[in-house]
Protein backbone atom coordinates (compact mmCIF):
# COMPACT_ATOMS: atom_id res chain seq x y z
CA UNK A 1 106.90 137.37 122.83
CA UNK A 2 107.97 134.47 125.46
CA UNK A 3 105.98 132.47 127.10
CA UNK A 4 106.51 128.96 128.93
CA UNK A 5 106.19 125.77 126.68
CA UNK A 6 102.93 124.04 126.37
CA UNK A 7 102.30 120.38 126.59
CA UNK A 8 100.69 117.65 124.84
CA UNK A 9 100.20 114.15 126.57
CA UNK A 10 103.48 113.03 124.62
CA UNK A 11 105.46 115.84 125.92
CA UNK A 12 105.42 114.23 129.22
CA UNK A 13 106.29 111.11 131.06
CA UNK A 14 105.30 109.82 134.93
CA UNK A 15 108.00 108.95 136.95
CA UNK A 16 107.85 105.08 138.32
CA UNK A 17 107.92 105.46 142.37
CA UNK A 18 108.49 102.96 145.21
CA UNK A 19 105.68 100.77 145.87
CA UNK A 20 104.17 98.77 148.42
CA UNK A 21 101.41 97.77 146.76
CA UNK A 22 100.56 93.78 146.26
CA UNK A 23 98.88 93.70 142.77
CA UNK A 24 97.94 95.84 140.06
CA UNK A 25 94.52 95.52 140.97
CA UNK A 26 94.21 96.68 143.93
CA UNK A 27 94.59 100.72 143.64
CA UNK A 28 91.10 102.43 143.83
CA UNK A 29 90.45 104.42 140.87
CA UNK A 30 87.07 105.68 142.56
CA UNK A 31 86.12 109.30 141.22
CA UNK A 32 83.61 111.88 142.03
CA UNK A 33 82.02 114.58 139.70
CA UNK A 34 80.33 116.87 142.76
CA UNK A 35 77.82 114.15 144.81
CA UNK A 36 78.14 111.48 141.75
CA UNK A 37 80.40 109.07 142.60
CA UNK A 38 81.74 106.52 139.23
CA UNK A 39 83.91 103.36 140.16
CA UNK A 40 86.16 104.30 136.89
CA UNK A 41 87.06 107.76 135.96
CA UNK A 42 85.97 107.09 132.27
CA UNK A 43 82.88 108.65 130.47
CA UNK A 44 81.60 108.29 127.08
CA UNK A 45 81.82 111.52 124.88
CA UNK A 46 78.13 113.06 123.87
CA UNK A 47 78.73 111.73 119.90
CA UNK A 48 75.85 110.57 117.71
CA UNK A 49 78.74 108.27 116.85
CA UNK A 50 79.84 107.36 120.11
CA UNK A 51 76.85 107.30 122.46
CA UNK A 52 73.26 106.19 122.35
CA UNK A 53 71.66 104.05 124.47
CA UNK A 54 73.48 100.69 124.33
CA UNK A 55 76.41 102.95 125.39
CA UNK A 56 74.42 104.16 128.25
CA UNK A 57 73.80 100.91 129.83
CA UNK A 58 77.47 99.35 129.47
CA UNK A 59 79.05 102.22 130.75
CA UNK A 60 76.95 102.38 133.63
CA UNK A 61 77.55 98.58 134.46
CA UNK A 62 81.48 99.33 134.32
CA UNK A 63 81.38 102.31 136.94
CA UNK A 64 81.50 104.94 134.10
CA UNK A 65 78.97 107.42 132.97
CA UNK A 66 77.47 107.82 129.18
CA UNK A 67 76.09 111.02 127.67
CA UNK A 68 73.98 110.75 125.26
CA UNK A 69 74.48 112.15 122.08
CA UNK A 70 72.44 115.18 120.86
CA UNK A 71 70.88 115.42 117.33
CA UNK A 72 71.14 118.65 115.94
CA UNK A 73 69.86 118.00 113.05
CA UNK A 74 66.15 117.00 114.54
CA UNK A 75 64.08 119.87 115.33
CA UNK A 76 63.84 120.31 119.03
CA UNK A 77 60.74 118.09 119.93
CA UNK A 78 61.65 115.25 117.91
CA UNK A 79 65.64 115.24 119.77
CA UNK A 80 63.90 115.41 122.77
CA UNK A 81 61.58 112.79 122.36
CA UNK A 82 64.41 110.90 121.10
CA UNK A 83 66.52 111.42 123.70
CA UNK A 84 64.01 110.58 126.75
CA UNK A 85 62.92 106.96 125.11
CA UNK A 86 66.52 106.19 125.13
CA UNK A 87 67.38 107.44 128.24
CA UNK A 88 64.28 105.26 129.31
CA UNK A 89 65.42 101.78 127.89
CA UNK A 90 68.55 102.69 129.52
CA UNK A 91 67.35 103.16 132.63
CA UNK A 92 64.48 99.53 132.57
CA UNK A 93 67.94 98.03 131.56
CA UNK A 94 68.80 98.89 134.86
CA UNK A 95 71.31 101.70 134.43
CA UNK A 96 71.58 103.85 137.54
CA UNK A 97 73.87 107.32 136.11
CA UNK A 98 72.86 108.21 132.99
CA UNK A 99 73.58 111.73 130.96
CA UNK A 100 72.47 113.72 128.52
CA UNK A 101 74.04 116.18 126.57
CA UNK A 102 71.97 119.72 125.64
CA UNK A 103 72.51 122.67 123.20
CA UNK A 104 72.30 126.17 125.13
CA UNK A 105 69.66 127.05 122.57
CA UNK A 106 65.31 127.46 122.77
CA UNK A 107 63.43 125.99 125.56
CA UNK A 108 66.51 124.69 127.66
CA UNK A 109 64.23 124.63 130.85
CA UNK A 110 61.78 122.33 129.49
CA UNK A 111 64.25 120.19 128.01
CA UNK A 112 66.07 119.57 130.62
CA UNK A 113 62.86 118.82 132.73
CA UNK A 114 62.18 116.37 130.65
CA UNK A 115 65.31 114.47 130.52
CA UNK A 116 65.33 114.79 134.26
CA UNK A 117 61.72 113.24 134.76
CA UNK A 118 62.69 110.44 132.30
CA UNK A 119 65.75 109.30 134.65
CA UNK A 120 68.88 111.36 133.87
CA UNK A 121 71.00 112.25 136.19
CA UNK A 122 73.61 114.34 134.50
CA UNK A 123 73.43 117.49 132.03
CA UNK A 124 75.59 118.33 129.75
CA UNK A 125 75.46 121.73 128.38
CA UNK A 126 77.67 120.69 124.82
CA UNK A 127 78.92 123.71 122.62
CA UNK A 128 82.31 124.14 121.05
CA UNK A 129 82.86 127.15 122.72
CA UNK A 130 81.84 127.47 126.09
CA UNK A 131 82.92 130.26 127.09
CA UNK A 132 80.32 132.33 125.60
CA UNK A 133 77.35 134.72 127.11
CA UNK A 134 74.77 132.17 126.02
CA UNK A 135 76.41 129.44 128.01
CA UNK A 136 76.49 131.33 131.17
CA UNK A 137 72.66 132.43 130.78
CA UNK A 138 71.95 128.64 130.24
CA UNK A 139 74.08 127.86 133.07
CA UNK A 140 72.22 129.88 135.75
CA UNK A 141 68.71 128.10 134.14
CA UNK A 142 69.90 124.61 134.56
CA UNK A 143 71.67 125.31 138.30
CA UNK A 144 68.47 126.70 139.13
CA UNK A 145 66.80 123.21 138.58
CA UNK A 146 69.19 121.75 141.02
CA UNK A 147 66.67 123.40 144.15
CA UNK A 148 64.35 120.46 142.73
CA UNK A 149 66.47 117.78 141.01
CA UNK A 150 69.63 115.66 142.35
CA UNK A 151 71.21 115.76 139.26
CA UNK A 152 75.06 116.74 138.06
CA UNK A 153 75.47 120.07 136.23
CA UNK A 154 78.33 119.39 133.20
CA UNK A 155 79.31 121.92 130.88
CA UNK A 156 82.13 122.73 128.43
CA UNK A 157 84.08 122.73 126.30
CA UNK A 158 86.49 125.49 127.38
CA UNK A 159 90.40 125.27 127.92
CA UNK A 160 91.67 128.36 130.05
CA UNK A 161 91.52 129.24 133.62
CA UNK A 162 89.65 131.86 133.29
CA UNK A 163 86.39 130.10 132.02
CA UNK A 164 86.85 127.21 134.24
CA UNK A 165 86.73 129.54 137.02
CA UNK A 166 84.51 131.50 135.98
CA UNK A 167 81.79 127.98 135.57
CA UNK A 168 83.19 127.21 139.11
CA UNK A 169 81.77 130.49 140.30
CA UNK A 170 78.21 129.79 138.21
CA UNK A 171 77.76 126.22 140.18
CA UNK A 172 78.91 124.06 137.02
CA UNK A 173 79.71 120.31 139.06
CA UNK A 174 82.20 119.22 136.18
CA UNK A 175 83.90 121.13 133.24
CA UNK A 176 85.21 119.15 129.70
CA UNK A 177 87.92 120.77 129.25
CA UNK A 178 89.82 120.48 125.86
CA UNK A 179 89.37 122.84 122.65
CA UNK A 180 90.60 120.97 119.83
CA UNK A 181 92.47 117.96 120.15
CA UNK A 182 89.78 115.49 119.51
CA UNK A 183 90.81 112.70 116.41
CA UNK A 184 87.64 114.21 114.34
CA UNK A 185 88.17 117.66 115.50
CA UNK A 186 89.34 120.28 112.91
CA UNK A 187 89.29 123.38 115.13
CA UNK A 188 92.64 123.83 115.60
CA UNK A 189 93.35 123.61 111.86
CA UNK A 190 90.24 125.57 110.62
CA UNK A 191 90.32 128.62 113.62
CA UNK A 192 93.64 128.27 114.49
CA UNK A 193 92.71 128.76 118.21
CA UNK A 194 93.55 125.88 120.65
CA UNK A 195 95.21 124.87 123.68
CA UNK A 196 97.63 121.81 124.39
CA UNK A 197 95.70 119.14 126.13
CA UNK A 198 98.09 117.99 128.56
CA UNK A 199 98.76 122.13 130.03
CA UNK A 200 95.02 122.97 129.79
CA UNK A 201 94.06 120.37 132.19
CA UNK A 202 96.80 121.13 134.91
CA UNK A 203 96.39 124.66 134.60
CA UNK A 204 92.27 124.46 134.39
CA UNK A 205 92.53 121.77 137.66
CA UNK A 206 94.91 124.36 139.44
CA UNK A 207 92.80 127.47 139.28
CA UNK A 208 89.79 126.12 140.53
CA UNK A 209 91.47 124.57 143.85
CA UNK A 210 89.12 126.52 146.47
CA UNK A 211 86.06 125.76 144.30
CA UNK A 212 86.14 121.68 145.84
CA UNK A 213 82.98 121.04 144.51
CA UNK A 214 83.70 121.70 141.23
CA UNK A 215 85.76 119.13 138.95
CA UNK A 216 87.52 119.05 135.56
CA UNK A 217 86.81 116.95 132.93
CA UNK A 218 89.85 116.00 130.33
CA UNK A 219 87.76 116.07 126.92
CA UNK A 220 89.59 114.95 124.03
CA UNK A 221 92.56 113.69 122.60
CA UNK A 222 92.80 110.43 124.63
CA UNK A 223 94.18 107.91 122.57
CA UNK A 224 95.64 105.41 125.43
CA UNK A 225 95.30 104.48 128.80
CA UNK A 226 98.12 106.21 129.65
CA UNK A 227 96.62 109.82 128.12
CA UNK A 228 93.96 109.12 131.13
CA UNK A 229 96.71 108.49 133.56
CA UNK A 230 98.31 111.32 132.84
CA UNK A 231 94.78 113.56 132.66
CA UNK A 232 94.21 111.87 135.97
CA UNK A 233 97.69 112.60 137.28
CA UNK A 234 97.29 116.41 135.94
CA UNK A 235 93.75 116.74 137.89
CA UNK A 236 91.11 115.92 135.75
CA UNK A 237 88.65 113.55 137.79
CA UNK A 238 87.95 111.61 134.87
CA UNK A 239 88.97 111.45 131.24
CA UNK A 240 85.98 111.29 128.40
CA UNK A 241 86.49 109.27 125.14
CA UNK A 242 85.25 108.96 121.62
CA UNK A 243 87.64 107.57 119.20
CA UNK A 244 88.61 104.61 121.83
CA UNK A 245 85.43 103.52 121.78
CA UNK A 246 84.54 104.52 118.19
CA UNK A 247 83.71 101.08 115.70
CA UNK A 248 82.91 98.80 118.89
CA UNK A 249 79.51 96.95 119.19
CA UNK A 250 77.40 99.72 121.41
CA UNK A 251 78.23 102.81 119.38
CA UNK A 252 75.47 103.39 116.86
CA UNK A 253 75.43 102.54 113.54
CA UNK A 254 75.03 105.61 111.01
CA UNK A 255 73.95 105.16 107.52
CA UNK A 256 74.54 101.25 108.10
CA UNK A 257 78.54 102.16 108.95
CA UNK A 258 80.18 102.12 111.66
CA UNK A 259 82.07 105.85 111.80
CA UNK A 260 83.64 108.70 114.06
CA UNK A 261 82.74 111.93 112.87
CA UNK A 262 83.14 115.42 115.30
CA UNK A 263 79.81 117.13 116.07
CA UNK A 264 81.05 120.32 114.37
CA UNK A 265 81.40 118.12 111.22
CA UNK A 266 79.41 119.09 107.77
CA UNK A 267 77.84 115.73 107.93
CA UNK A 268 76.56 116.30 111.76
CA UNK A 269 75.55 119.55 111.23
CA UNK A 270 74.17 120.08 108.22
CA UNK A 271 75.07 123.30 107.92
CA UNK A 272 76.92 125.30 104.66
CA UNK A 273 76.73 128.49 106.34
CA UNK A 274 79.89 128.12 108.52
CA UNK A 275 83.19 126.39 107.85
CA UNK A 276 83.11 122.69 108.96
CA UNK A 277 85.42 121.84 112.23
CA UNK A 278 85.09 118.43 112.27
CA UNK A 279 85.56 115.25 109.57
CA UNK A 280 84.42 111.70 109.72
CA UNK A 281 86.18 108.73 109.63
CA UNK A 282 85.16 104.97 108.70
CA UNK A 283 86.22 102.69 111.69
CA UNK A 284 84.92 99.09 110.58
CA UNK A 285 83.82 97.34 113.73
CA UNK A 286 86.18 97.37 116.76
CA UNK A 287 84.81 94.64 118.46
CA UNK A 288 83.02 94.30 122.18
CA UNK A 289 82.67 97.60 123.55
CA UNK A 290 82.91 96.30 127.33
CA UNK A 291 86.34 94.81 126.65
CA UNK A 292 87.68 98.08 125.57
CA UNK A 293 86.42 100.18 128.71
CA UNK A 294 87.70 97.17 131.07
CA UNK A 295 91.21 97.67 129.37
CA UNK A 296 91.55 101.17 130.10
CA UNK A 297 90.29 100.36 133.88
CA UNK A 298 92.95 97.61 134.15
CA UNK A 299 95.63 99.93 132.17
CA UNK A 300 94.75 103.53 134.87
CA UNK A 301 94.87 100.44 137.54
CA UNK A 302 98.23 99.89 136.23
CA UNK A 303 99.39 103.41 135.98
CA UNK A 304 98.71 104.00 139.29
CA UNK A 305 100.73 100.89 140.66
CA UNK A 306 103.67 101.90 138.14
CA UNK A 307 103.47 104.92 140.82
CA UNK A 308 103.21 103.18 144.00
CA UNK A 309 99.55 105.20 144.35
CA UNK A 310 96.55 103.05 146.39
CA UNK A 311 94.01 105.54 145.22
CA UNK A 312 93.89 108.73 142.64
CA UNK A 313 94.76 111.55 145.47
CA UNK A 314 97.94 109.83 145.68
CA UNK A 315 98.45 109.74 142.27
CA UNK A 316 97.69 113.58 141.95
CA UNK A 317 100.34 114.32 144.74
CA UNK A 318 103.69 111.67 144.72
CA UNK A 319 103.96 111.34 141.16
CA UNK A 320 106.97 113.63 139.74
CA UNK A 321 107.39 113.94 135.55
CA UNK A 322 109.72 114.12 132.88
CA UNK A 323 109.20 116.82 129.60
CA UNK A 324 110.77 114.87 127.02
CA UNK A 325 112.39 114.83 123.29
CA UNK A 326 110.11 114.40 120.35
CA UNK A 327 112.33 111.18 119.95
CA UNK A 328 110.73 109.63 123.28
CA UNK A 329 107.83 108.92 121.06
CA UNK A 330 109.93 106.82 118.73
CA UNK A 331 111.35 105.38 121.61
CA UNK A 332 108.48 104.58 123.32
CA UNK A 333 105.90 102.46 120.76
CA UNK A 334 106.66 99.04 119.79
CA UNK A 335 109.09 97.68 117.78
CA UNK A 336 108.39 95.55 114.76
């Protein structure tokens, strides 16, 4: 059996390129996911750890985009109740995109009504797998809502060209792509099926070329401004984060702790009835929440000056890279 290598973020590096730019800050890292356009390619990941409402509002103010968590462990009419108050507050806070993440399970018409009529302006179908029958059927219910709603359809999480195309072809705006390299994520370890992070979003961003309406979403494994530069770089039109955000003042507090746990997680889920793919971890508090999101904008701001790129199209097509040793790691964090 060969096969060509796959890569993680740290298998790679950019290339620095002539410039003519004056100052780091001037490159536009202006994204679009279909019609929505976000002034910073950076979204908060769908986490009951990661984003409720305060999330919603500061990454709206910072040109991002917040989904808001599910709770799968509420029965259906008390998540959904749930979920439209917050989505309200966000919105009389003033927040203009706001998302919401949904399960591809019961009454997903209704649901998504609601969230729609309460001011959201992006759903996200969430699974672990979603390349699966029941996503598609949910798909073509939630596309169909679009012929009365201006809304974004997201969906994932799938890693192979194949599914991306094929939620291209079902009218999907923006795929997460990324099946198992989260920091709470256990998949990989308890399934043994993956893909490598850095390879799944060229290859996903590749194949769906002639669909231009539909965009890629690098989910998971971001640990670093320069994992979203290089997501960015690789085609993904923006880069969602958890664990970067994890601890900091917005994310909710659970049990009276500040924590990161995946959504597959026991503690999540609830569930004995299927092996765990997730774990949580205590974080402490992080600090200010804004300040983190306006370091990775100044760091992809950065990355793309470091390039000699004005603007993310030019990043996509002047910047050449380097595979590298396993020692580049070593070689690349800071010395003591």
């Amino acid at each position: 059996m060969t096969q060509d290598r796959k890569l993680c973020f740290n298998d790679i590096l950019l290339v620095p390129q002539y410039s003519t730019l004056d100052s780091r800050t001037t490159p536009d890292i202006t994204t679009h996911l279909g019609h929505l356009e976000l002034r910073a390619p950076i979204i908060s990941a769908p986490m009951d750890s990661v984003t409720g409402k305060y999330m919603l509002v500061i990454m709206d103010k910072l040109g991002g985009l917040g989904i808001l968590t599910r709770h799968i462990n509420l029965p259906d009419d008390e998540e959904l109740a749930m979920q439209v108050r917050e989505i309200q507050w966000a919105r009389d806070q003033g927040a203009i995109n706001v998302g919401c993440a949904v399960g591809i399970k019961g009454d997903i018409d209704r649901k998504a009504q609601s969230l729609l009529n309460a001011g959201c302006n992006v759903i996200c179908l969430d699974v672990a797998h979603g390349d699966h029958k029941k996503m598609y059927e949910a798909i073509k219910i939630i596309v169909l809502l679009q012929d009365n709603y201006h809304f974004i359809v997201m969906a994932g999480n799938v890693c192979t060209e194949e599914a991306v195309i094929k939620f291209a072809k079902h009218g999907v705006d923006a795929i997460k792509v990324g099946i198992g390299p989260g920091a709470a994520c256990t998949t990989r370890i308890i399934t043994g099926f993956g893909y490598p992070q850095m390879s799944a979003i060229i290859e996903c961003s590749n194949s769906i070329k002639k669909y231009p309406q539909t965009t890629i979403i690098a989910d998971g494994g971001i640990r670093n401004s320069g994992d979203m530069v290089k997501s960015l770089w690789g085609g993904a039109s923006a880069c969602m984060i958890g664990y970067m955000l994890a601890g900091t003042n917005a994310t909710p507090r659970i049990d009276g702790k500040k924590v990161y746990r995946g959504m597959s997680s026991r503690a999540v889920s609830g569930r004995s009835d299927i092996a765990p793919e997730g774990v949580e971890i205590e974080m402490g508090d992080k600090g200010e929440t804004e300040e983190v999101v306006k370091g990775c904008i100044k760091g992809i701001r950065s990355g793309l000056a470091m390039g000699g790129a004005k603007n993310l199209t030019e990043l996509r097509e002047n910047i050449k890279h380097v595979i590298v040793s396993p020692l580049s790691m070593e070689e690349t964090m800071p010395k003591s």
